[in-house]
PDB file of N, CA and C in Angstrom:
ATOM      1  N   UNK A   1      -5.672 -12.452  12.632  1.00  0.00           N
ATOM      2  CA  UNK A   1      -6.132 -11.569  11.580  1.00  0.00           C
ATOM      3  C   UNK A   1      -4.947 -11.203  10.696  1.00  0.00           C
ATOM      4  N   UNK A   2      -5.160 -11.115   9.600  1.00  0.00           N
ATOM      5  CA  UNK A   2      -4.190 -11.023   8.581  1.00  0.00           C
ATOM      6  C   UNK A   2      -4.450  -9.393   7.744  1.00  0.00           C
ATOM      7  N   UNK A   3      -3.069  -9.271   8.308  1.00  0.00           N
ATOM      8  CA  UNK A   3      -3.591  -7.043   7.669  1.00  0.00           C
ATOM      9  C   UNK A   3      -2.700  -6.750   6.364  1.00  0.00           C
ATOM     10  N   UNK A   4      -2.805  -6.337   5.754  1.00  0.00           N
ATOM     11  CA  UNK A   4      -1.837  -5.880   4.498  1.00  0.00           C
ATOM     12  C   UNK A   4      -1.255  -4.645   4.768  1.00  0.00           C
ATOM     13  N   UNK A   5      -0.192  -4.422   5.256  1.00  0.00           N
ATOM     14  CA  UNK A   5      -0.253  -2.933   4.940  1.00  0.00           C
ATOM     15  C   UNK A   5       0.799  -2.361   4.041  1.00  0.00           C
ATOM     16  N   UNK A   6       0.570  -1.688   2.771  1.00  0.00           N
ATOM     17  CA  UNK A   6       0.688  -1.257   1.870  1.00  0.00           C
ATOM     18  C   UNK A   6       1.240  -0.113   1.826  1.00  0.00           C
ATOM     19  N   UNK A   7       3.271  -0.102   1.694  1.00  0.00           N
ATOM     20  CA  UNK A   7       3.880   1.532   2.219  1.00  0.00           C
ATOM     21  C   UNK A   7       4.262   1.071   3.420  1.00  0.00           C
ATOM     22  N   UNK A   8       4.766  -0.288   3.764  1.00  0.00           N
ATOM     23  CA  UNK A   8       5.205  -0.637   5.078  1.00  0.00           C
ATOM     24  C   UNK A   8       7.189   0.248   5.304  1.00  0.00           C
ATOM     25  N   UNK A   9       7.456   0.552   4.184  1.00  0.00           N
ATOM     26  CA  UNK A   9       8.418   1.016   4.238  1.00  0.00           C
ATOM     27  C   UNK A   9       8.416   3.033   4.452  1.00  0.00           C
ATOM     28  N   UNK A  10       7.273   3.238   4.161  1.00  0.00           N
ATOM     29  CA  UNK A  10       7.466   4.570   4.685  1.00  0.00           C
ATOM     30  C   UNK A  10       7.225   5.173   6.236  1.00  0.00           C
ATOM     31  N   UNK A  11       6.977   6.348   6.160  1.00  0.00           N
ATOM     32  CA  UNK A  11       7.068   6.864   7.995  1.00  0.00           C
ATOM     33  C   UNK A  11       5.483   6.075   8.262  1.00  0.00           C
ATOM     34  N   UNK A  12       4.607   6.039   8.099  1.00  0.00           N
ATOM     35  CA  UNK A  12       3.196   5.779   8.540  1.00  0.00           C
ATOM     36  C   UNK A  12       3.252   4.579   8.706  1.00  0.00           C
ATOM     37  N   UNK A  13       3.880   3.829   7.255  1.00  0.00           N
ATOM     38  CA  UNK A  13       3.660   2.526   7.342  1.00  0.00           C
ATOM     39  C   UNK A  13       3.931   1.406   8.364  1.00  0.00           C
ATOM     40  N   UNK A  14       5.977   2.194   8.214  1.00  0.00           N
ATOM     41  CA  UNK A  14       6.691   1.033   8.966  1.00  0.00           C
ATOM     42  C   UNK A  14       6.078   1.881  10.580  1.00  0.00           C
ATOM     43  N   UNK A  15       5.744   2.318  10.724  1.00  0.00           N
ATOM     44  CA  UNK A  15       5.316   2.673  12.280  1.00  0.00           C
ATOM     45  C   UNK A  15       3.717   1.808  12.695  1.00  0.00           C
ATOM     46  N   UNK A  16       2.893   1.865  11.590  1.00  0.00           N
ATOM     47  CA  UNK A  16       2.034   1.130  11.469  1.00  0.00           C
ATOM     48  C   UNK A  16       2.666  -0.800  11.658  1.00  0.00           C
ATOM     49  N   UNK A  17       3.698  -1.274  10.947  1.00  0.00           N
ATOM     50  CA  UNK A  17       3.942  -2.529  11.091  1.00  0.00           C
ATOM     51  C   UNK A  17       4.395  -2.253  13.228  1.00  0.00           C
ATOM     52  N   UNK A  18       5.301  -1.499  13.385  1.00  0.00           N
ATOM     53  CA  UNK A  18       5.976  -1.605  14.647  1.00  0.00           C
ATOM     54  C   UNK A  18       4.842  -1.840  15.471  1.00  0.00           C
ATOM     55  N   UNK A  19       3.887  -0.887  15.359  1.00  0.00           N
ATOM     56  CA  UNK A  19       2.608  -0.609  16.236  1.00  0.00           C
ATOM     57  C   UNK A  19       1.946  -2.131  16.717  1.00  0.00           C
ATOM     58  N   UNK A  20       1.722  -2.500  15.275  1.00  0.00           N
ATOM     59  CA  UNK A  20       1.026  -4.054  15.242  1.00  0.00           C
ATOM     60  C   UNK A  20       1.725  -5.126  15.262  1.00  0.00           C
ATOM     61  N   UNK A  21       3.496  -5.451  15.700  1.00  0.00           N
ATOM     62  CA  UNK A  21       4.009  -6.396  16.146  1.00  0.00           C
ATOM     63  C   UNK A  21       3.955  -6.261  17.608  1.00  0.00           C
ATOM     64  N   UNK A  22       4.475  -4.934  18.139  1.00  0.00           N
ATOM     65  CA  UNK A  22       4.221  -5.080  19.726  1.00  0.00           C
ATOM     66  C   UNK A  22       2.745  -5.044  20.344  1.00  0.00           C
ATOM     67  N   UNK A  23       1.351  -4.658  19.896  1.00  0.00           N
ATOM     68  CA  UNK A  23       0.576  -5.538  20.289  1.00  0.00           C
ATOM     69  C   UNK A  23       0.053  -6.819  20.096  1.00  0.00           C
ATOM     70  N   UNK A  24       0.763  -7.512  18.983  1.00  0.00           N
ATOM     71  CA  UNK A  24       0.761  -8.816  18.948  1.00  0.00           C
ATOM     72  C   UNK A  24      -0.875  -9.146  18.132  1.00  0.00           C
ATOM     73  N   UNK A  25      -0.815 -10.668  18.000  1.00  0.00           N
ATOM     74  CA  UNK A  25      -2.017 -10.828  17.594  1.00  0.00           C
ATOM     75  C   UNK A  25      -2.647 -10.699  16.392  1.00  0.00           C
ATOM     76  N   UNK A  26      -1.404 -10.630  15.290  1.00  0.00           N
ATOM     77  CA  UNK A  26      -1.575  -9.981  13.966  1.00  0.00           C
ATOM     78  C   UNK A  26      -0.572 -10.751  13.010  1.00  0.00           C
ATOM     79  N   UNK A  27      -1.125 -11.155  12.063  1.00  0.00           N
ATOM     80  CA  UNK A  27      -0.401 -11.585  10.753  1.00  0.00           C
ATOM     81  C   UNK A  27      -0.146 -10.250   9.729  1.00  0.00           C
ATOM     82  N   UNK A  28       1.248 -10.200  10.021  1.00  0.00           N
ATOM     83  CA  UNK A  28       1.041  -8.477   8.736  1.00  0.00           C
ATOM     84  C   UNK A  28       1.591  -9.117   7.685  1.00  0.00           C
ATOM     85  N   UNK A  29       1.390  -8.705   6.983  1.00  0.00           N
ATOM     86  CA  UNK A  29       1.538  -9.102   5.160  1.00  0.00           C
ATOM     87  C   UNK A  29       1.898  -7.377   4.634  1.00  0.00           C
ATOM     88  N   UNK A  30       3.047  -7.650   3.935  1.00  0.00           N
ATOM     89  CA  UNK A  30       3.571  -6.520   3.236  1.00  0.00           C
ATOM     90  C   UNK A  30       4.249  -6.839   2.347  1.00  0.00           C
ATOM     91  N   UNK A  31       4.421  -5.994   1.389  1.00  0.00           N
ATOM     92  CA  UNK A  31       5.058  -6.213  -0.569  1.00  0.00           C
ATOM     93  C   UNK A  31       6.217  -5.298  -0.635  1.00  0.00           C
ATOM     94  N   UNK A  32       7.290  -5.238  -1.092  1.00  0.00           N
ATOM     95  CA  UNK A  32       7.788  -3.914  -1.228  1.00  0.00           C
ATOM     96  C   UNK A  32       7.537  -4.036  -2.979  1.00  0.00           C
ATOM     97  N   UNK A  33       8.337  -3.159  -3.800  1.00  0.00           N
ATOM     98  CA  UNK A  33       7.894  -2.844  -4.864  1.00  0.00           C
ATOM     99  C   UNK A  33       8.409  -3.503  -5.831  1.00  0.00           C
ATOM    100  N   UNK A  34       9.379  -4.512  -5.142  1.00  0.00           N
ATOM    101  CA  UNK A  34      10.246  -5.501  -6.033  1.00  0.00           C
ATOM    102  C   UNK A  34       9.223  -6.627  -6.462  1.00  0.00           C
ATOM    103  N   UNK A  35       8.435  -6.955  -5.265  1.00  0.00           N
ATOM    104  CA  UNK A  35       7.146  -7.926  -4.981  1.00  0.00           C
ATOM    105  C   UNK A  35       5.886  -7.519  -6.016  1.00  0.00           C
ATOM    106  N   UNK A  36       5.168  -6.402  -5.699  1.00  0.00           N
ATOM    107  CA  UNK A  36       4.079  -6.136  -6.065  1.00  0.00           C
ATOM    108  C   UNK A  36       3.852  -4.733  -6.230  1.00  0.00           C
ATOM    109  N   UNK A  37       3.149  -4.476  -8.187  1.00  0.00           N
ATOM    110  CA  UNK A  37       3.414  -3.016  -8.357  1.00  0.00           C
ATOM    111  C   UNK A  37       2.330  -2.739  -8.267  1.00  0.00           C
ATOM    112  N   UNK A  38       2.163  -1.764  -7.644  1.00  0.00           N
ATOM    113  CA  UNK A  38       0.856  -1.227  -6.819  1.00  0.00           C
ATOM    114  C   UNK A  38      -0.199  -0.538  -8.271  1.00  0.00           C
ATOM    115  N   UNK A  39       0.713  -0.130  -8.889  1.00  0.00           N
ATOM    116  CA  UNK A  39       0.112   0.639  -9.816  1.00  0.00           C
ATOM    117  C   UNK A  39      -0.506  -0.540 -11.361  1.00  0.00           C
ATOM    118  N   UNK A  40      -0.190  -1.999 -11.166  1.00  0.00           N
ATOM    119  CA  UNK A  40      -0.662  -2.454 -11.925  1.00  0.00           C
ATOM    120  C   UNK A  40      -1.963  -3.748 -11.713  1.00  0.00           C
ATOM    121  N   UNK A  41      -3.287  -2.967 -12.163  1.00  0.00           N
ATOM    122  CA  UNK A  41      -4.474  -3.913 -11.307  1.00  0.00           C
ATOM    123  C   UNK A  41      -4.108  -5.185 -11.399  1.00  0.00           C
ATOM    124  N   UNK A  42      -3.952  -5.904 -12.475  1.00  0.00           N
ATOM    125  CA  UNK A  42      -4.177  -7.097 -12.240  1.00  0.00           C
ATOM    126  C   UNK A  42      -2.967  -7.905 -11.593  1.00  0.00           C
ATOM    127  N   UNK A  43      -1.829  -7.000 -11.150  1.00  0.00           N
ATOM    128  CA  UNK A  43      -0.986  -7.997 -10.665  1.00  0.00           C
ATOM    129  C   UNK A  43      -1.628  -8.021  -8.991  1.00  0.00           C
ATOM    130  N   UNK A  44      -2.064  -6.295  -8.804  1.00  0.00           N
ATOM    131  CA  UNK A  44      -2.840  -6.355  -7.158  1.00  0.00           C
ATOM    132  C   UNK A  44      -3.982  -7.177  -6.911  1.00  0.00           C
ATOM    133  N   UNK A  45      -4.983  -7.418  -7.986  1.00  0.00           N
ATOM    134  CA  UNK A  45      -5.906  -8.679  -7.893  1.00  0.00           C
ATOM    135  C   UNK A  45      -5.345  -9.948  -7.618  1.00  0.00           C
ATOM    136  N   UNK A  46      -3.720 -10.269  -8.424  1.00  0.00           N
ATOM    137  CA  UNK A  46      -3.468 -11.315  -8.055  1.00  0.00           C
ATOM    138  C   UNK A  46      -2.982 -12.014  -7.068  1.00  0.00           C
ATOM    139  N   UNK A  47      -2.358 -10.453  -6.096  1.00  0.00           N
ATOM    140  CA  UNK A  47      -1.426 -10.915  -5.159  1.00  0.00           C
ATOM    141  C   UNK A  47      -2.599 -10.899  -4.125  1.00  0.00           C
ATOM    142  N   UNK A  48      -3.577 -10.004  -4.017  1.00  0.00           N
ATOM    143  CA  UNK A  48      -4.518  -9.991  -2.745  1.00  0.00           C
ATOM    144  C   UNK A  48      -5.440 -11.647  -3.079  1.00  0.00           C
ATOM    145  N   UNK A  49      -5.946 -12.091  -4.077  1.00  0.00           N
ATOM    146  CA  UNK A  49      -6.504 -13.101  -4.180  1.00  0.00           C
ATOM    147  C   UNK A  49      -5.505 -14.429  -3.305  1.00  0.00           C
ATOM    148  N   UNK A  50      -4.229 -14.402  -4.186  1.00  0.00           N
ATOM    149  CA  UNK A  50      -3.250 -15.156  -3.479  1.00  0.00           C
ATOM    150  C   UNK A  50      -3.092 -15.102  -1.511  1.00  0.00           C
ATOM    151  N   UNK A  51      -2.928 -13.684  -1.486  1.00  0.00           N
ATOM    152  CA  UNK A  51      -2.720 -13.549   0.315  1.00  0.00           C
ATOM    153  C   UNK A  51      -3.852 -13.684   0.803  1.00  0.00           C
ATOM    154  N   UNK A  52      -5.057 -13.287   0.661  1.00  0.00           N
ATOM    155  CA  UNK A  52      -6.079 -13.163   1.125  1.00  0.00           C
ATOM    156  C   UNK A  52      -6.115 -12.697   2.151  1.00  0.00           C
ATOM    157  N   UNK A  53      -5.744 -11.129   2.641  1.00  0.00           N
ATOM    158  CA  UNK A  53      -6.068 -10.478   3.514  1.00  0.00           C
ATOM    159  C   UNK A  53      -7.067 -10.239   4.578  1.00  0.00           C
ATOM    160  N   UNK A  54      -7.445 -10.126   5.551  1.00  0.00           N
ATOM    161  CA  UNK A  54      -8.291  -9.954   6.495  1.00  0.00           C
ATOM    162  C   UNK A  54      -9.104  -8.217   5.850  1.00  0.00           C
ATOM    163  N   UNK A  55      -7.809  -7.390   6.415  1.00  0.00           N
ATOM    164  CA  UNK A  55      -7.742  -5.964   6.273  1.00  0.00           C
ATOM    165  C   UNK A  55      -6.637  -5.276   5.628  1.00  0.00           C
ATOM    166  N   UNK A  56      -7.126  -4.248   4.737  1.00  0.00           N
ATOM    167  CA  UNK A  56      -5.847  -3.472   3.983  1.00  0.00           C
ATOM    168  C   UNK A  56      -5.479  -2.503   4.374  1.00  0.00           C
ATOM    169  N   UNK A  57      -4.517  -1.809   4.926  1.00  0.00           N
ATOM    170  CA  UNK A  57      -4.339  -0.686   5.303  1.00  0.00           C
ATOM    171  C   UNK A  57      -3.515   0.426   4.345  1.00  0.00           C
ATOM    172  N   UNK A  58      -3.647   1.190   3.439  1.00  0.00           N
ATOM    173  CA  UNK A  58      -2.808   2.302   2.414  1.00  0.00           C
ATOM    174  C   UNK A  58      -2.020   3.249   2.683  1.00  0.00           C
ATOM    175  N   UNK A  59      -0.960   2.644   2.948  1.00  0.00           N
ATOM    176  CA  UNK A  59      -0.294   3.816   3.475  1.00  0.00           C
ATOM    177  C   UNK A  59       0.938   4.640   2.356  1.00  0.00           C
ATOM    178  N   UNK A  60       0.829   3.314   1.055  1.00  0.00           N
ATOM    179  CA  UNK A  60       1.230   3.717  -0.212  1.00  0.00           C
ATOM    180  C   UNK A  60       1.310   4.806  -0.917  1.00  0.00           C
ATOM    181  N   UNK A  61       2.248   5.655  -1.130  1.00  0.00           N
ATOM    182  CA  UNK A  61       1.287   7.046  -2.132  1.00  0.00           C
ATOM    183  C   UNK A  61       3.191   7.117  -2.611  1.00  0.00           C
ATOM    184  N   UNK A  62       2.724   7.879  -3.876  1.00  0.00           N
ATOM    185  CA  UNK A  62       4.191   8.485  -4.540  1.00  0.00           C
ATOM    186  C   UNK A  62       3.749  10.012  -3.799  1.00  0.00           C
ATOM    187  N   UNK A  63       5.294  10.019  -3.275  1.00  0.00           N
ATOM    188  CA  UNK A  63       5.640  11.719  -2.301  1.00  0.00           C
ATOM    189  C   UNK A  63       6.673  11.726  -3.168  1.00  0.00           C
ATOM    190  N   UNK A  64       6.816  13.296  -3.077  1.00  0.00           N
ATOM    191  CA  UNK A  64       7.634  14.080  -3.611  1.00  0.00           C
ATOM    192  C   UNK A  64       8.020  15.272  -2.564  1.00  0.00           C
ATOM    193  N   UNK A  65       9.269  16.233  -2.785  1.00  0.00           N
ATOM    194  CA  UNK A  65       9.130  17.290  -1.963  1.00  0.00           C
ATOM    195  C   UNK A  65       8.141  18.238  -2.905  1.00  0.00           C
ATOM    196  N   UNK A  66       8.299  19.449  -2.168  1.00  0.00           N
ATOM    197  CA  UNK A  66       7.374  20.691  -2.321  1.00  0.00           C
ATOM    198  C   UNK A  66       7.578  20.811  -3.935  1.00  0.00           C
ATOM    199  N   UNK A  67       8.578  21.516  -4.209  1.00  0.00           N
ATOM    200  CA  UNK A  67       9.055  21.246  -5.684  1.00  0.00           C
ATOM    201  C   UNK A  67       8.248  20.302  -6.083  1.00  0.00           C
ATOM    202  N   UNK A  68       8.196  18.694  -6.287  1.00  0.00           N
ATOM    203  CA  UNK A  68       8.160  17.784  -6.967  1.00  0.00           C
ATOM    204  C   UNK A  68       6.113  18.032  -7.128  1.00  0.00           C
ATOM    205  N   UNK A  69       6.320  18.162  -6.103  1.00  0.00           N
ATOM    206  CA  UNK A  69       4.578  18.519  -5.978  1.00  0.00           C
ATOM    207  C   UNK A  69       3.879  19.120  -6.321  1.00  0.00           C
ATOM    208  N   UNK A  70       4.341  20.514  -6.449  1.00  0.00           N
ATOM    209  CA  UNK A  70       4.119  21.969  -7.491  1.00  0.00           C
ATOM    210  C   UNK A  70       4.481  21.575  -8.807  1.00  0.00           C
ATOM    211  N   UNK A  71       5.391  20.920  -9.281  1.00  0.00           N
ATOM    212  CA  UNK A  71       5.821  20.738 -10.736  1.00  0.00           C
ATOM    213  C   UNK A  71       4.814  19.842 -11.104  1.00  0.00           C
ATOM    214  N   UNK A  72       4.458  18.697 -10.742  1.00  0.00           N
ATOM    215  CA  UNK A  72       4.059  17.124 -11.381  1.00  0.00           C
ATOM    216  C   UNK A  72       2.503  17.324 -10.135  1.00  0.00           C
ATOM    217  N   UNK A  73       1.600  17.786 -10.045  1.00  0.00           N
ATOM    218  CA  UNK A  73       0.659  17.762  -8.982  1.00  0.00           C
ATOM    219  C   UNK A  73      -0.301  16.518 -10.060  1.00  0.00           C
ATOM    220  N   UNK A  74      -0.219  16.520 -10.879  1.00  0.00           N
ATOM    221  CA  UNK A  74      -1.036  15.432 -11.747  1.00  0.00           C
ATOM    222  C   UNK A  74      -1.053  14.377 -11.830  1.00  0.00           C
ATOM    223  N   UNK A  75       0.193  14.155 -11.978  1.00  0.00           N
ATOM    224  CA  UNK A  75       0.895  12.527 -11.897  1.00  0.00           C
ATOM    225  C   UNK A  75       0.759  12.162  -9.805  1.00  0.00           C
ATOM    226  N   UNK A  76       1.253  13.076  -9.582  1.00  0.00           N
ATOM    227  CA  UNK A  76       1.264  12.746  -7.711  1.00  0.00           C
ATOM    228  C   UNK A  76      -0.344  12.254  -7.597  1.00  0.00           C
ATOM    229  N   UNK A  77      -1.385  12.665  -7.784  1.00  0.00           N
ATOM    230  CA  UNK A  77      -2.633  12.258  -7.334  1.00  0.00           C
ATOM    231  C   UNK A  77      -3.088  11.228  -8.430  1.00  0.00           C
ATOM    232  N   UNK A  78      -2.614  11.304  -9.725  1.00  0.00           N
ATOM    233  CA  UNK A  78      -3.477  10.234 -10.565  1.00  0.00           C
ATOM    234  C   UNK A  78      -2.508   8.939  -9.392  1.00  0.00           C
ATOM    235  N   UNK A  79      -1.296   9.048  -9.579  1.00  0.00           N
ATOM    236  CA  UNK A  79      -0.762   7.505  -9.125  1.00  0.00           C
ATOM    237  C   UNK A  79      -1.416   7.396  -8.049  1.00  0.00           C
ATOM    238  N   UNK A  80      -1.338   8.023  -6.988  1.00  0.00           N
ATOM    239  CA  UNK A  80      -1.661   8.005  -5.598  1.00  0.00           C
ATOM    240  C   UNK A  80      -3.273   7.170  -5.574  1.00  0.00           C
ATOM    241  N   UNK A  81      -3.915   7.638  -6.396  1.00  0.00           N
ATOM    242  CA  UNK A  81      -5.524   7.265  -6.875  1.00  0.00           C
ATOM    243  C   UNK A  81      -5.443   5.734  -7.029  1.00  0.00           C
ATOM    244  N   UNK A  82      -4.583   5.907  -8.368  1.00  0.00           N
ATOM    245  CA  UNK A  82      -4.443   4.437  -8.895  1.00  0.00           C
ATOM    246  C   UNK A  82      -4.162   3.256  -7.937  1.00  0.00           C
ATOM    247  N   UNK A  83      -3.540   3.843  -6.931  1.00  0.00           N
ATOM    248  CA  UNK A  83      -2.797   2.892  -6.096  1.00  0.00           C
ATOM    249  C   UNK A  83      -3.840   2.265  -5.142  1.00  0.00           C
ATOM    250  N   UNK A  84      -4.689   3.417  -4.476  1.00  0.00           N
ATOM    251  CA  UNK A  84      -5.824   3.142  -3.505  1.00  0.00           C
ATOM    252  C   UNK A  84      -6.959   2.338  -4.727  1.00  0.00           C
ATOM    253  N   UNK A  85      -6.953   2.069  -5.802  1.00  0.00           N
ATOM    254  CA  UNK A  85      -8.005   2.143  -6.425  1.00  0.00           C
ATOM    255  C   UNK A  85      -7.959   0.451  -6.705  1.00  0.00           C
ATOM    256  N   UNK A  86      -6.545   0.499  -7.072  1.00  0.00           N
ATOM    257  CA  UNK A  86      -6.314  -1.099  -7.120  1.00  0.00           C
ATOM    258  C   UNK A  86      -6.303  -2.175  -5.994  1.00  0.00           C
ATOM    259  N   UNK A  87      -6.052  -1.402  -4.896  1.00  0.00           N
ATOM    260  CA  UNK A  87      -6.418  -2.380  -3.790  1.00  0.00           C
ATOM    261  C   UNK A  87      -7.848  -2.373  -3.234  1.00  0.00           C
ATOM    262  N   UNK A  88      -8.294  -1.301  -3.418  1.00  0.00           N
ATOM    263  CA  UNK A  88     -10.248  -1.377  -3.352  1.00  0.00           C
ATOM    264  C   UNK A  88     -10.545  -2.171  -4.195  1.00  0.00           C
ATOM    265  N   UNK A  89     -10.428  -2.573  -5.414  1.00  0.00           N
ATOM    266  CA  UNK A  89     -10.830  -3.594  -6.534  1.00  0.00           C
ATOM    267  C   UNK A  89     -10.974  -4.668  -6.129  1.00  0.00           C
ATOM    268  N   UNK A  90      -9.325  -4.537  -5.791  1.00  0.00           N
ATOM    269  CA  UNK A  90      -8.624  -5.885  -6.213  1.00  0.00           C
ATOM    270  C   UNK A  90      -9.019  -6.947  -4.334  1.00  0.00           C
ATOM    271  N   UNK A  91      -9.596  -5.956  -3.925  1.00  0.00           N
ATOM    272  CA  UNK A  91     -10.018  -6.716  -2.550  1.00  0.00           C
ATOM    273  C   UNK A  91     -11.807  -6.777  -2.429  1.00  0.00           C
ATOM    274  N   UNK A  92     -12.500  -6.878  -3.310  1.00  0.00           N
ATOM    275  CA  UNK A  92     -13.574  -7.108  -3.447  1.00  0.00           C
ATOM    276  C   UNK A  92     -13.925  -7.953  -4.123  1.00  0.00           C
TER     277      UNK A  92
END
Protein backbone atom coordinates (compact mmCIF):
# COMPACT_ATOMS: atom_id res chain seq x y z
CA UNK A 1 0.00 0.00 0.00
CA UNK A 2 1.28 3.25 -0.94
CA UNK A 3 0.46 6.23 1.79
CA UNK A 4 1.35 9.89 1.20
CA UNK A 5 1.96 11.52 4.09
CA UNK A 6 1.93 15.13 3.80
CA UNK A 7 4.09 17.21 6.82
CA UNK A 8 6.38 14.16 7.02
CA UNK A 9 8.77 16.61 8.44
CA UNK A 10 6.80 17.84 11.34
CA UNK A 11 6.12 16.26 15.00
CA UNK A 12 2.89 14.16 13.73
CA UNK A 13 4.21 13.55 10.54
CA UNK A 14 7.73 12.33 10.88
CA UNK A 15 6.33 10.13 13.84
CA UNK A 16 3.64 9.04 11.53
CA UNK A 17 6.54 7.98 8.78
CA UNK A 18 8.61 6.18 11.96
CA UNK A 19 5.32 4.47 13.03
CA UNK A 20 4.80 3.01 9.43
CA UNK A 21 8.46 1.91 8.67
CA UNK A 22 8.69 -0.22 11.83
CA UNK A 23 5.48 -1.95 11.11
CA UNK A 24 6.53 -2.53 7.77
CA UNK A 25 4.39 -3.28 4.86
CA UNK A 26 4.08 0.20 3.51
CA UNK A 27 5.29 2.28 0.59
CA UNK A 28 5.41 5.94 2.15
CA UNK A 29 5.62 8.62 -0.33
CA UNK A 30 6.48 12.10 0.98
CA UNK A 31 7.30 15.74 -0.71
CA UNK A 32 9.06 18.24 1.25
CA UNK A 33 8.36 21.76 0.00
CA UNK A 34 11.27 21.97 -2.34
CA UNK A 35 9.26 18.98 -4.23
CA UNK A 36 5.67 19.92 -4.03
CA UNK A 37 3.77 23.21 -3.02
CA UNK A 38 0.99 22.18 -1.19
CA UNK A 39 -0.68 25.35 -1.60
CA UNK A 40 -0.69 25.21 -5.42
CA UNK A 41 -3.73 22.87 -6.94
CA UNK A 42 -2.56 22.04 -9.94
CA UNK A 43 0.92 21.21 -9.13
CA UNK A 44 -0.90 18.72 -6.15
CA UNK A 45 -3.14 17.23 -8.99
CA UNK A 46 -0.03 16.67 -10.71
CA UNK A 47 2.12 15.13 -8.32
CA UNK A 48 -0.78 12.80 -6.78
CA UNK A 49 -1.84 11.76 -10.45
CA UNK A 50 1.96 11.05 -11.05
CA UNK A 51 2.43 8.99 -7.47
CA UNK A 52 -0.75 7.59 -7.33
CA UNK A 53 -1.30 7.07 -3.82
CA UNK A 54 -3.18 4.32 -2.09
CA UNK A 55 -3.96 6.74 1.04
CA UNK A 56 -3.25 10.42 2.04
CA UNK A 57 -2.55 11.25 5.30
CA UNK A 58 -2.42 15.56 6.27
CA UNK A 59 -0.40 16.22 8.57
CA UNK A 60 0.60 19.56 6.63
CA UNK A 61 -0.64 22.86 8.16
CA UNK A 62 1.33 26.37 8.45
CA UNK A 63 1.95 26.67 12.58
CA UNK A 64 2.91 29.53 14.07
CA UNK A 65 3.50 30.30 17.85
CA UNK A 66 0.73 31.87 20.00
CA UNK A 67 1.71 35.34 18.80
CA UNK A 68 1.81 34.31 15.15
CA UNK A 69 -1.67 32.88 15.63
CA UNK A 70 -3.38 35.77 17.39
CA UNK A 71 -1.80 38.22 14.85
CA UNK A 72 -2.39 36.35 11.28
CA UNK A 73 -5.49 33.79 12.54
CA UNK A 74 -6.69 34.32 8.76
CA UNK A 75 -3.97 33.47 6.74
CA UNK A 76 -3.17 30.32 9.42
CA UNK A 77 -6.63 28.66 8.52
CA UNK A 78 -7.19 29.96 4.88
CA UNK A 79 -3.59 28.14 4.07
CA UNK A 80 -4.15 25.31 6.34
CA UNK A 81 -7.71 24.86 4.29
CA UNK A 82 -6.05 25.31 1.08
CA UNK A 83 -3.66 22.72 1.79
CA UNK A 84 -6.26 19.91 2.93
CA UNK A 85 -8.36 21.11 0.02
CA UNK A 86 -5.83 20.46 -2.62
CA UNK A 87 -5.11 17.08 -1.72
CA UNK A 88 -8.97 16.17 -1.40
CA UNK A 89 -9.21 17.40 -5.11
CA UNK A 90 -6.37 16.57 -6.32
CA UNK A 91 -6.96 12.80 -5.11
CA UNK A 92 -10.29 12.30 -6.62
Amino acid sequence: MKIFIAGHRGMVGSALVREAQLRGGYEILTAGREELDLLNQAECRAWLEDQKPDQIIIAAAKVGGIHANATYPAEFIYENLAIATHLIEGSR
